[in-house]
N, C-alpha and C. Protein backbone atom coordinates (compact mmCIF):
# COMPACT_ATOMS: atom_id res chain seq x y z
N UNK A 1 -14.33 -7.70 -4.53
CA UNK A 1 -13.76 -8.87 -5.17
C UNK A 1 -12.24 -8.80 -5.09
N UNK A 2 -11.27 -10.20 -4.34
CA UNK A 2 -9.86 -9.86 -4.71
C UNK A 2 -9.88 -10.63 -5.69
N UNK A 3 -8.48 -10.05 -6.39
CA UNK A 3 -8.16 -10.10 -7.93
C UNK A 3 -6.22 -10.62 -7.53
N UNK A 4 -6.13 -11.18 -8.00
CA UNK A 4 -4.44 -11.97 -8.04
C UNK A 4 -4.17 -12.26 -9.38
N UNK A 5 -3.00 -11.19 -9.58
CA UNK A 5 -2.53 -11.67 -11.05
C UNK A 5 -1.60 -12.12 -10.76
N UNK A 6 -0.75 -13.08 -12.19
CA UNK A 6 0.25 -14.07 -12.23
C UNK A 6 0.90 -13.65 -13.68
N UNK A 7 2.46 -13.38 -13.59
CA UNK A 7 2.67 -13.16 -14.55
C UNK A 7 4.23 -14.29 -14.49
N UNK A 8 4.64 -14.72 -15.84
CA UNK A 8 5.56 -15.63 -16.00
C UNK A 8 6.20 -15.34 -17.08
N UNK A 9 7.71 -14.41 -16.41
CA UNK A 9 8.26 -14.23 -17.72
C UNK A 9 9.41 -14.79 -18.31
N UNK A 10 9.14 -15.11 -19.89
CA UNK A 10 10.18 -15.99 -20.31
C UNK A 10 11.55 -15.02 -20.56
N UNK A 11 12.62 -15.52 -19.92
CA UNK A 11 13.50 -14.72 -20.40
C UNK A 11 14.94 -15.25 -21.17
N UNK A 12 14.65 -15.59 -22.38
CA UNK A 12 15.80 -16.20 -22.45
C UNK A 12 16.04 -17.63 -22.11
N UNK A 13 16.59 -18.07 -21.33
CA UNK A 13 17.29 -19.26 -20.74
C UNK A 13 16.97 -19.44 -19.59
N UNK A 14 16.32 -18.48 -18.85
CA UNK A 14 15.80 -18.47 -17.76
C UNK A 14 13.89 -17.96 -17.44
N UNK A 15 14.22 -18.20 -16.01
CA UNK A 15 12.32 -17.21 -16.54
C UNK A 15 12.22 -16.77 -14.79
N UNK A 16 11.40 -16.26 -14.57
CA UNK A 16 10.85 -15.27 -13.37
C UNK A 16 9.46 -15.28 -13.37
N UNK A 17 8.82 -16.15 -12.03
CA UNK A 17 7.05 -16.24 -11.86
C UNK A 17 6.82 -14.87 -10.86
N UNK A 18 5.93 -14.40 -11.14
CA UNK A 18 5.53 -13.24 -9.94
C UNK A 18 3.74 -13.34 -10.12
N UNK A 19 3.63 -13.05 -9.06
CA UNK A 19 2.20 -12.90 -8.34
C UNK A 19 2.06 -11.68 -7.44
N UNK A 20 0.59 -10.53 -8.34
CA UNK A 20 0.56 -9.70 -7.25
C UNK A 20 -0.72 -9.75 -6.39
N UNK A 21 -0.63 -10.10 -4.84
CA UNK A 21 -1.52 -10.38 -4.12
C UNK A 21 -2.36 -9.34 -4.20
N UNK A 22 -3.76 -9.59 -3.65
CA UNK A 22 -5.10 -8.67 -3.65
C UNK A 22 -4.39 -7.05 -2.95
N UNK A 23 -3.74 -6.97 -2.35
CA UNK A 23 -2.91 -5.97 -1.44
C UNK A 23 -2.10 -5.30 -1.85
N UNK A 24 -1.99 -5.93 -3.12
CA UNK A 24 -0.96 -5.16 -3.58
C UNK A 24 0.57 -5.24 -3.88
N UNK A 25 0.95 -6.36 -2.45
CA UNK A 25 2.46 -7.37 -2.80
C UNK A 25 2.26 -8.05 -3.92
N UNK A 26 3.79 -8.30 -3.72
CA UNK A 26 4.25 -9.36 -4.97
C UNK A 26 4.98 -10.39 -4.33
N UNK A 27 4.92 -11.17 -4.64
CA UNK A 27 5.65 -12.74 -4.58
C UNK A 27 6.56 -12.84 -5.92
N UNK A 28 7.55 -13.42 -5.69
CA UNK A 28 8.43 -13.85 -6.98
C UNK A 28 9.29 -15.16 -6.62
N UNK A 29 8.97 -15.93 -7.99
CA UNK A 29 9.90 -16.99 -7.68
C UNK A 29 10.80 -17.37 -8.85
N UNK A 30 12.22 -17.65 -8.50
CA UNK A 30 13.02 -17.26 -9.63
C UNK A 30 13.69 -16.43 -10.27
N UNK A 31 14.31 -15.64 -10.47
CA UNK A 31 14.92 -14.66 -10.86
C UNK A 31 15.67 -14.24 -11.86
N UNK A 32 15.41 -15.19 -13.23
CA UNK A 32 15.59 -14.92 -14.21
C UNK A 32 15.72 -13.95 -14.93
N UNK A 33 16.62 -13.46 -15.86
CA UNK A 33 16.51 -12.36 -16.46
C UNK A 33 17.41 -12.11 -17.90
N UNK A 34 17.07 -11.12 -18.87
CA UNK A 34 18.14 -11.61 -20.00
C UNK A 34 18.95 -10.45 -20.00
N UNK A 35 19.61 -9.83 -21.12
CA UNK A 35 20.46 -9.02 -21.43
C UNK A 35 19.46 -7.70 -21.83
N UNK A 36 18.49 -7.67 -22.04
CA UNK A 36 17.66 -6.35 -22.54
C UNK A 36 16.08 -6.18 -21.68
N UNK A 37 15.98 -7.50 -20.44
CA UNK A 37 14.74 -6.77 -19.58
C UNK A 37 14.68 -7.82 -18.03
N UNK A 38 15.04 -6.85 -17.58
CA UNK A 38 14.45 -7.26 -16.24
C UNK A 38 13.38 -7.42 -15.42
N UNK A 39 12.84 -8.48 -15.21
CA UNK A 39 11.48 -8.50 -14.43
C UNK A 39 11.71 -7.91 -13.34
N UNK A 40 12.44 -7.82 -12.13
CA UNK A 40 12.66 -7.21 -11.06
C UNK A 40 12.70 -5.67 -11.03
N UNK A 41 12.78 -5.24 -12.62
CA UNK A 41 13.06 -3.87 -12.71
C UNK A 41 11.40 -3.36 -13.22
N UNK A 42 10.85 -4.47 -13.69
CA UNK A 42 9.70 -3.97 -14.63
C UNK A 42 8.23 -4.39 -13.26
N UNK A 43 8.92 -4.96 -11.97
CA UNK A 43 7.71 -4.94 -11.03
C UNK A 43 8.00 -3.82 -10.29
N UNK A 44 9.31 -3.37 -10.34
CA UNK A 44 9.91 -2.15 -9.03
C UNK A 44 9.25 -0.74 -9.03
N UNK A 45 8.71 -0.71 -10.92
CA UNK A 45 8.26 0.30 -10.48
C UNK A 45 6.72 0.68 -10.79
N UNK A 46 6.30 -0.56 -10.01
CA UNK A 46 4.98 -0.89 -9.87
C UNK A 46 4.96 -0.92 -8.29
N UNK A 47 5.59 -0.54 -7.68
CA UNK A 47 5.46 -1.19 -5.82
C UNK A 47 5.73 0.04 -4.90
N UNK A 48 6.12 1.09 -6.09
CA UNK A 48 5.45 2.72 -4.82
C UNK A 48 6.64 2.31 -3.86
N UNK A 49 7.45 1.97 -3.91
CA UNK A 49 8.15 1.99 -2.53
C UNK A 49 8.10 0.80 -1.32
N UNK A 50 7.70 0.18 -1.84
CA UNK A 50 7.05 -1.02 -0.82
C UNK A 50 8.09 -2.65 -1.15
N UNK A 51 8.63 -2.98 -0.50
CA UNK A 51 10.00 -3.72 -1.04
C UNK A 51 8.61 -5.42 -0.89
N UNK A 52 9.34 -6.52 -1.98
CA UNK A 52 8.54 -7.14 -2.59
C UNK A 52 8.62 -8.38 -1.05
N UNK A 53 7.10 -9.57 -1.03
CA UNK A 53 6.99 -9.34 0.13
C UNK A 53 7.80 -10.46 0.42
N UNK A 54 8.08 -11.85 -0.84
CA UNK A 54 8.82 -13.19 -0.67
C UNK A 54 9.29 -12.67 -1.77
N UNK A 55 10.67 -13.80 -1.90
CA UNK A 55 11.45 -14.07 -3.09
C UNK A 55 11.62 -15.69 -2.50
N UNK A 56 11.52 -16.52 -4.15
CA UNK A 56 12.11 -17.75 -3.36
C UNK A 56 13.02 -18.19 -5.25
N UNK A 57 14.18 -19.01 -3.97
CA UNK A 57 15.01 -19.45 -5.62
C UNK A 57 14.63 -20.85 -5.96
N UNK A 58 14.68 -21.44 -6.84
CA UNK A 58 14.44 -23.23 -7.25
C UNK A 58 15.94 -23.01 -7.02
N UNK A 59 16.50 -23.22 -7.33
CA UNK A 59 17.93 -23.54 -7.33
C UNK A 59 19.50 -22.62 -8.08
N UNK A 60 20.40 -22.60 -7.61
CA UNK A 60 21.36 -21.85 -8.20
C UNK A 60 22.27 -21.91 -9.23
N UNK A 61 21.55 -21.90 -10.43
CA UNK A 61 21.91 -21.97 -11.44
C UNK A 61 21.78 -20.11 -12.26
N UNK A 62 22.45 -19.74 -13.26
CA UNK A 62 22.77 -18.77 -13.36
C UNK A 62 21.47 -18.12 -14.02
N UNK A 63 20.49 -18.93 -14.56
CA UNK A 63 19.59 -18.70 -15.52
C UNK A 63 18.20 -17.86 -14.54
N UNK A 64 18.87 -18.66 -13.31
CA UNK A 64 17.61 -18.39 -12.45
C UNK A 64 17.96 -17.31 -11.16
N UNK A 65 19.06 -16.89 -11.35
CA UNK A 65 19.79 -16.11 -10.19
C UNK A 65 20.10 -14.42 -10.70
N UNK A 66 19.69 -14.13 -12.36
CA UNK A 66 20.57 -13.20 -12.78
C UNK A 66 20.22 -11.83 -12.93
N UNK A 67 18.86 -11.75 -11.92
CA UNK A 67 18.58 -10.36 -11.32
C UNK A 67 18.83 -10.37 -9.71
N UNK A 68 19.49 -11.06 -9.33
CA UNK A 68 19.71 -11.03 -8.02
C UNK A 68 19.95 -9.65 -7.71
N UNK A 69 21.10 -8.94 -8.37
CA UNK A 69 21.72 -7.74 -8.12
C UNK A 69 20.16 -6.40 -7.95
N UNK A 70 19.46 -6.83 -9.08
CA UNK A 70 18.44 -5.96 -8.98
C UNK A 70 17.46 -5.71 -8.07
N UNK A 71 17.22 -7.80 -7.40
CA UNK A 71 16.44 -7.72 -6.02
C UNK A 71 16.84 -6.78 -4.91
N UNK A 72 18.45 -6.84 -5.03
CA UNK A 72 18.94 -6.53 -3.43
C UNK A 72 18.67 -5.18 -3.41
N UNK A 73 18.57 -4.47 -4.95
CA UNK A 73 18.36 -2.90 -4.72
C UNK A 73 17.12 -2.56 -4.54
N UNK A 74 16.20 -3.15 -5.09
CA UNK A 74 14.96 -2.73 -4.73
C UNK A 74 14.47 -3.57 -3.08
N UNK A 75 14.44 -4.23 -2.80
CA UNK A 75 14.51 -4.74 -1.43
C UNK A 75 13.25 -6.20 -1.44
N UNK A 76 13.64 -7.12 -0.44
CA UNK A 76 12.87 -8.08 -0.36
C UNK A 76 12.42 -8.66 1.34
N UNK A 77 11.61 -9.02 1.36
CA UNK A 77 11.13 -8.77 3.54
C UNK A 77 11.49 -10.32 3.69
N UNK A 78 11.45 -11.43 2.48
CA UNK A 78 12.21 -12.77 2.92
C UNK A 78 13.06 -13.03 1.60
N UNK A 79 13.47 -14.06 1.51
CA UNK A 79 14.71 -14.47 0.42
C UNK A 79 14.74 -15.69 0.63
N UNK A 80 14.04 -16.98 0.30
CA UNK A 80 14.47 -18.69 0.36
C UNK A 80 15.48 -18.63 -0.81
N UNK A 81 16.52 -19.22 -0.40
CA UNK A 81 17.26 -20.22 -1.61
C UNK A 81 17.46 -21.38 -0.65
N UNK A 82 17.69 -22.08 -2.32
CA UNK A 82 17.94 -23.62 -2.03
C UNK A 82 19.14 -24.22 -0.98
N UNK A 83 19.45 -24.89 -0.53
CA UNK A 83 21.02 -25.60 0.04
C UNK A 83 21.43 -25.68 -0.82
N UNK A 84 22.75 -25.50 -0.96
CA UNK A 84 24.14 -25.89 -1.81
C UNK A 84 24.08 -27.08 -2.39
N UNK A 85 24.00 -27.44 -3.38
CA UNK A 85 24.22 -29.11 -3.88
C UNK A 85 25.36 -29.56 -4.38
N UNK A 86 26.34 -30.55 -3.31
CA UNK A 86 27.69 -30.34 -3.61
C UNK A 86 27.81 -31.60 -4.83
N UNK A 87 27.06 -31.43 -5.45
CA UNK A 87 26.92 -33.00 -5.91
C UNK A 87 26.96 -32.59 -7.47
């Protein structure tokens, strides 16, 4: 039987969706994070070494960007963000 969990964490002002596929990846969308927990830190060391398999951003706003620093250390195999909205 595969099994796919979904976890959605509220953080604050922001939030962070992750999904871990039957395999074992993770998907994350969003990157939310607050002043006392990081989702990027609290999947990293769930992944054995295995860098996460998408990241995708909704858009660049600070609420949704503010584990970025944490993605780049633990590692990601794609990265979508949005276009610039000069508007």
């Amino acid at each position: 039987m595969n099994e796919l969990d979904f976890y959605l964490f509220d953080v604050d002002h922001g939030q962070c969706a992750a999904i871990r596929l039957p395999n074992g990846r993770w998907c994350v969308f969003d990157l939310g994070a607050s002043a006392t927990f990081s989702p990027i830190q609290w999947i990293s060391w769930r992944l054995a070494g295995v860098p996460l398999l998408q990241t995708t951003v909704s858009h660049l706003h600070g609420d949704h960007v503010a584990d970025f620093g944490n993605l780049i250390a633990v590692g990601t195999e794609f990265l979508r963000l949005p276009a610039y909205d000069h508007l």
